[in-house]
C-alpha atoms as a PDB file:
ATOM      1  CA  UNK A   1       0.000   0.000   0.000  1.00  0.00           C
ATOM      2  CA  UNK A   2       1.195   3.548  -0.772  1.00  0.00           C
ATOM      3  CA  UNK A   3      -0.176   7.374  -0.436  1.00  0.00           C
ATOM      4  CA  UNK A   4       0.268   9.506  -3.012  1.00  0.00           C
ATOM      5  CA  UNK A   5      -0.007  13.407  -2.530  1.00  0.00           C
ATOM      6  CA  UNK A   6       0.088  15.700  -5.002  1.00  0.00           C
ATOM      7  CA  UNK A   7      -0.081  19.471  -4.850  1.00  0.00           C
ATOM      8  CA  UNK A   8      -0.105  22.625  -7.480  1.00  0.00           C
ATOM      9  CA  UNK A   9       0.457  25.333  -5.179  1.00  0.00           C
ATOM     10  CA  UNK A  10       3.164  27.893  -3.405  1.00  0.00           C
ATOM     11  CA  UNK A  11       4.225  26.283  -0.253  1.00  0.00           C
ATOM     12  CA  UNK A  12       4.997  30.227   1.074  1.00  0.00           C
ATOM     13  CA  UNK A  13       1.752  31.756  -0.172  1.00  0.00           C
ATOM     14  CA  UNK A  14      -0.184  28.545   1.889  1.00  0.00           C
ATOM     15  CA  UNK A  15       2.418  29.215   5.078  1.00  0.00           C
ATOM     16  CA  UNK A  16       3.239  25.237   4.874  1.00  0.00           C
ATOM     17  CA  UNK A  17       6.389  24.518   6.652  1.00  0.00           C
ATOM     18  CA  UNK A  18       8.989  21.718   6.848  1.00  0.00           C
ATOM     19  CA  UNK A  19       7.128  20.428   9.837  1.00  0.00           C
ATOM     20  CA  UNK A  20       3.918  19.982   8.570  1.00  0.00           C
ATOM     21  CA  UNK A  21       5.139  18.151   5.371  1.00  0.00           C
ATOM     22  CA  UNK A  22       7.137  16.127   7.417  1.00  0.00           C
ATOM     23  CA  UNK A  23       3.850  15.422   9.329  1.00  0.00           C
ATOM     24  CA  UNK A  24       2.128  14.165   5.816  1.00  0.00           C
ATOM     25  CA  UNK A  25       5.103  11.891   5.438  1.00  0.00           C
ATOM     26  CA  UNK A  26       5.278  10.980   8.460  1.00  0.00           C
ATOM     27  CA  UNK A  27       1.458  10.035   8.926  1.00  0.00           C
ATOM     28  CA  UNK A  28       1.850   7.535   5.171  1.00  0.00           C
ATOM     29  CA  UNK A  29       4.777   5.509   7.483  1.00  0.00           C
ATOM     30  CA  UNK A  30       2.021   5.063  10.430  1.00  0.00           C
ATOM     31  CA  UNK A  31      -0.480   4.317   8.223  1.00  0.00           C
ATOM     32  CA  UNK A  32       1.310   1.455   6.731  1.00  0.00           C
ATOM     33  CA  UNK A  33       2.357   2.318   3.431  1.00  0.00           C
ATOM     34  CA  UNK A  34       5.181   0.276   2.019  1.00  0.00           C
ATOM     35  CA  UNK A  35       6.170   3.914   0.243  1.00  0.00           C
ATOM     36  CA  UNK A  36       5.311   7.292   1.029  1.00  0.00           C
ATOM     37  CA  UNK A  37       5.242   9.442  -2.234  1.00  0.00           C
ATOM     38  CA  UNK A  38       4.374  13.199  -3.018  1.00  0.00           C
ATOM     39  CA  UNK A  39       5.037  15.562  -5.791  1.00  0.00           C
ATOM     40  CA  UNK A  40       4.417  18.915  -5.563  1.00  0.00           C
ATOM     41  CA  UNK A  41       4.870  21.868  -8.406  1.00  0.00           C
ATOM     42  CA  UNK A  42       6.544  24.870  -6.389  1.00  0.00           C
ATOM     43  CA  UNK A  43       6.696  28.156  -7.514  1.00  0.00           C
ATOM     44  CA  UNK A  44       9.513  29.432  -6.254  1.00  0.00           C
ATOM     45  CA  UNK A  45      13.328  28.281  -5.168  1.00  0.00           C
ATOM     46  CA  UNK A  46      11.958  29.065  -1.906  1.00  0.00           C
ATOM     47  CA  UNK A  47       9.476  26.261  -2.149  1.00  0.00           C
ATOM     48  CA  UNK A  48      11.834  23.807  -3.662  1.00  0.00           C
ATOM     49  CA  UNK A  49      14.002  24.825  -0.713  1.00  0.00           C
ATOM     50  CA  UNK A  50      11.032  23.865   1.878  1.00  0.00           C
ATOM     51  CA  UNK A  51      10.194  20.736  -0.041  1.00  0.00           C
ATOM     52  CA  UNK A  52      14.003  19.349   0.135  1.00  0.00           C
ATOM     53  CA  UNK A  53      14.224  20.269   3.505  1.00  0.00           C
ATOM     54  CA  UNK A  54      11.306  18.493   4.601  1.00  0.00           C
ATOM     55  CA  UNK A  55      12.835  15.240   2.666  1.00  0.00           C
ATOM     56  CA  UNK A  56      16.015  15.258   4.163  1.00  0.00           C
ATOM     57  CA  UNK A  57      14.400  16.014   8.013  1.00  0.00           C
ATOM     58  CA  UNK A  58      12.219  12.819   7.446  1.00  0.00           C
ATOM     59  CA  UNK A  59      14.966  10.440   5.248  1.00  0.00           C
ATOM     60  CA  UNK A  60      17.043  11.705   8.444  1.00  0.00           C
ATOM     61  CA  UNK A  61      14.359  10.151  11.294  1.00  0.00           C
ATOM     62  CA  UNK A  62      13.759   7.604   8.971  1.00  0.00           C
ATOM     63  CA  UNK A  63      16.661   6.157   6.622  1.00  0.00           C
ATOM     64  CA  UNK A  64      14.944   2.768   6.302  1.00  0.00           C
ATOM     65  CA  UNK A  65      11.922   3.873   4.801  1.00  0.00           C
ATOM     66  CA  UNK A  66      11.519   4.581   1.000  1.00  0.00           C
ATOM     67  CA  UNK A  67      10.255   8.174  -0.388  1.00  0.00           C
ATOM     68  CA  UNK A  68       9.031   8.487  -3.724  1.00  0.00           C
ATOM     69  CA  UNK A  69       8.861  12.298  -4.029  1.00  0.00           C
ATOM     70  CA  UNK A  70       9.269  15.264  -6.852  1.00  0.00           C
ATOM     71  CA  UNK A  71       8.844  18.370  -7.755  1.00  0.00           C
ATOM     72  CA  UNK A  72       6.986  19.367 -11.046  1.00  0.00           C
ATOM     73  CA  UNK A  73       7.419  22.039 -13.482  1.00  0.00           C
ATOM     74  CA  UNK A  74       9.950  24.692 -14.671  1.00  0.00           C
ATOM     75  CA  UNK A  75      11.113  25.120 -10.647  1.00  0.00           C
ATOM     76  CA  UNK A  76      10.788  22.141  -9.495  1.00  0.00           C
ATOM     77  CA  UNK A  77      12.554  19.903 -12.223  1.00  0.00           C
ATOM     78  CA  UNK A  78      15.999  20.284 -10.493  1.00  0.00           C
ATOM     79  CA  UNK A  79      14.424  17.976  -7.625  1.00  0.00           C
ATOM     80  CA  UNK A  80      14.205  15.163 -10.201  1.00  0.00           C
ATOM     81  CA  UNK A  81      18.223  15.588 -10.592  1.00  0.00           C
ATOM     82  CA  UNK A  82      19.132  16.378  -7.184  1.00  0.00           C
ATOM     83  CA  UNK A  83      16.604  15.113  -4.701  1.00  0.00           C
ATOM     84  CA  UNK A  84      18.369  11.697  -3.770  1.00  0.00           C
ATOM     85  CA  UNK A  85      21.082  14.032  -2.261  1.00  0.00           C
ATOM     86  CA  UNK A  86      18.144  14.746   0.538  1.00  0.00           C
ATOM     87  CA  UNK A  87      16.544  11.270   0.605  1.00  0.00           C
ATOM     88  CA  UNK A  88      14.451  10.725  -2.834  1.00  0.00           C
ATOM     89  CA  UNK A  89      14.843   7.169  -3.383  1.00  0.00           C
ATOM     90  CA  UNK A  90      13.504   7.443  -6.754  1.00  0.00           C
ATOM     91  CA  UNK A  91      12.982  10.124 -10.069  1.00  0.00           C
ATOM     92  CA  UNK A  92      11.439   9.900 -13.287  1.00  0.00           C
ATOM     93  CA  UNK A  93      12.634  10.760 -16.824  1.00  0.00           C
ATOM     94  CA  UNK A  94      11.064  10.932 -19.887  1.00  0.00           C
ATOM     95  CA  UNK A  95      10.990   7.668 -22.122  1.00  0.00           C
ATOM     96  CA  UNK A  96       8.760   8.473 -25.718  1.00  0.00           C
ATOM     97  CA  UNK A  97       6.235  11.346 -23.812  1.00  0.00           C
ATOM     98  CA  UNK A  98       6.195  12.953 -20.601  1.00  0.00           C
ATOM     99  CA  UNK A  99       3.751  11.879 -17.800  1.00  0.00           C
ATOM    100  CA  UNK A 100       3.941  14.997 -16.069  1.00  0.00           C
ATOM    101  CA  UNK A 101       5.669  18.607 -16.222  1.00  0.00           C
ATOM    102  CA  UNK A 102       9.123  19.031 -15.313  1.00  0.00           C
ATOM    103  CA  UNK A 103       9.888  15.099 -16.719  1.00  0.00           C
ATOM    104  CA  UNK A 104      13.179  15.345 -18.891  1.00  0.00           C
ATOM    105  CA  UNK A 105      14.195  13.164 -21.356  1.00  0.00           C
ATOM    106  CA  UNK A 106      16.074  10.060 -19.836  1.00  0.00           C
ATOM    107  CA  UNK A 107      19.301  10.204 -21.753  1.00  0.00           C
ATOM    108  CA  UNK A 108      19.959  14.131 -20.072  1.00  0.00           C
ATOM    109  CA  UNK A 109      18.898  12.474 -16.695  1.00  0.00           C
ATOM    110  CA  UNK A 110      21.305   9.525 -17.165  1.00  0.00           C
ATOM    111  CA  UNK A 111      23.753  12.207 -17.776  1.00  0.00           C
ATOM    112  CA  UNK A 112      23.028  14.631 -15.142  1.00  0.00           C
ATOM    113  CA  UNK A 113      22.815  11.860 -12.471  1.00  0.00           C
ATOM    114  CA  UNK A 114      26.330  10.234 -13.555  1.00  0.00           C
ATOM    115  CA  UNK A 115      27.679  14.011 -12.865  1.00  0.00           C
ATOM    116  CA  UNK A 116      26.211  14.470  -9.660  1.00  0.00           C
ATOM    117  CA  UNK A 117      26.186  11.030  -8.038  1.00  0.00           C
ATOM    118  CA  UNK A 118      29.686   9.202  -9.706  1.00  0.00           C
ATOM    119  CA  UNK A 119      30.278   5.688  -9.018  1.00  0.00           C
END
C-alpha cells in the first residue's frame, strides 16, 4: 500500500512549513504504506528549498523507509536531478512522452545523475 499526494500550489503563499510536510510523510509511514510518495509543483526556489528540507528532516528520522517524491514544473525539475542528495529514493525521466511537467528526457537524466552522483 502507498499514499500519493500531489499538490499545485506555493508552499509560502499557503504558510506550509517543513514540519507539517514532514507530518504528511510521516502520517503515510504510520499508516502502513510500504512507500510514502508526493510531488508537488513549487513556484519558487523558496518552495523547492522547503520541499528538500522536509525530505532530508524525514529520510534523516527515517533512513529505512523509501520516499518516492518530486517536484513538477519549470522550478521544481531540479528535484528530479538532485533530490536523492536529501533522501528521494527514486525520479522519473522521460521515455517516448512525458507523464507529467518538469519530466526530462532520460538520456539528459542519465547524464546529469552520472555528474552528480559518480560511481
Amino acid at each position: 500500500m502507498a499514499f500519493c499526494i500531489s499538490e499545485d500550489f506555493s508552499l509560502a503563499e499557503l504558510g506550509i512549513s517543513v514540519l507539517q510536510f514532514w507530518v504528511v510523510l510521516y502520517y503515510n509511514k504510520q499508516a502502513g504504506a510500504d512507500v510514502t510518495k508526493i510531488v508537488v509543483i513549487p513556484h519558487s526556489e523558496e518552495d523547492v528549498l522547503t520541499f528538500l528540507g522536509c525530505i532530508l528532516a524525514f529520510r534523516r528520522a527515517h533512513p529505512e523507509y523509501p520516499i518516492i517524491a518530486s517536484g513538477g514544473g519549470p522550478v521544481g525539475a531540479v528535484t528530479r536531478l538532485i533530490g536523492g542528495l536529501f533522501g528521494i529514493d527514486l525520479t522519473f525521466a522521460v521515455g517516448s512522452k512525458a507523464s507529467g511537467p518538469g519530466q526530462m528526457p532520460v538520456d539528459a537524466v542519465r547524464q546529469c545523475l552520472e555528474v552528480i552522483y559518480p560511481k
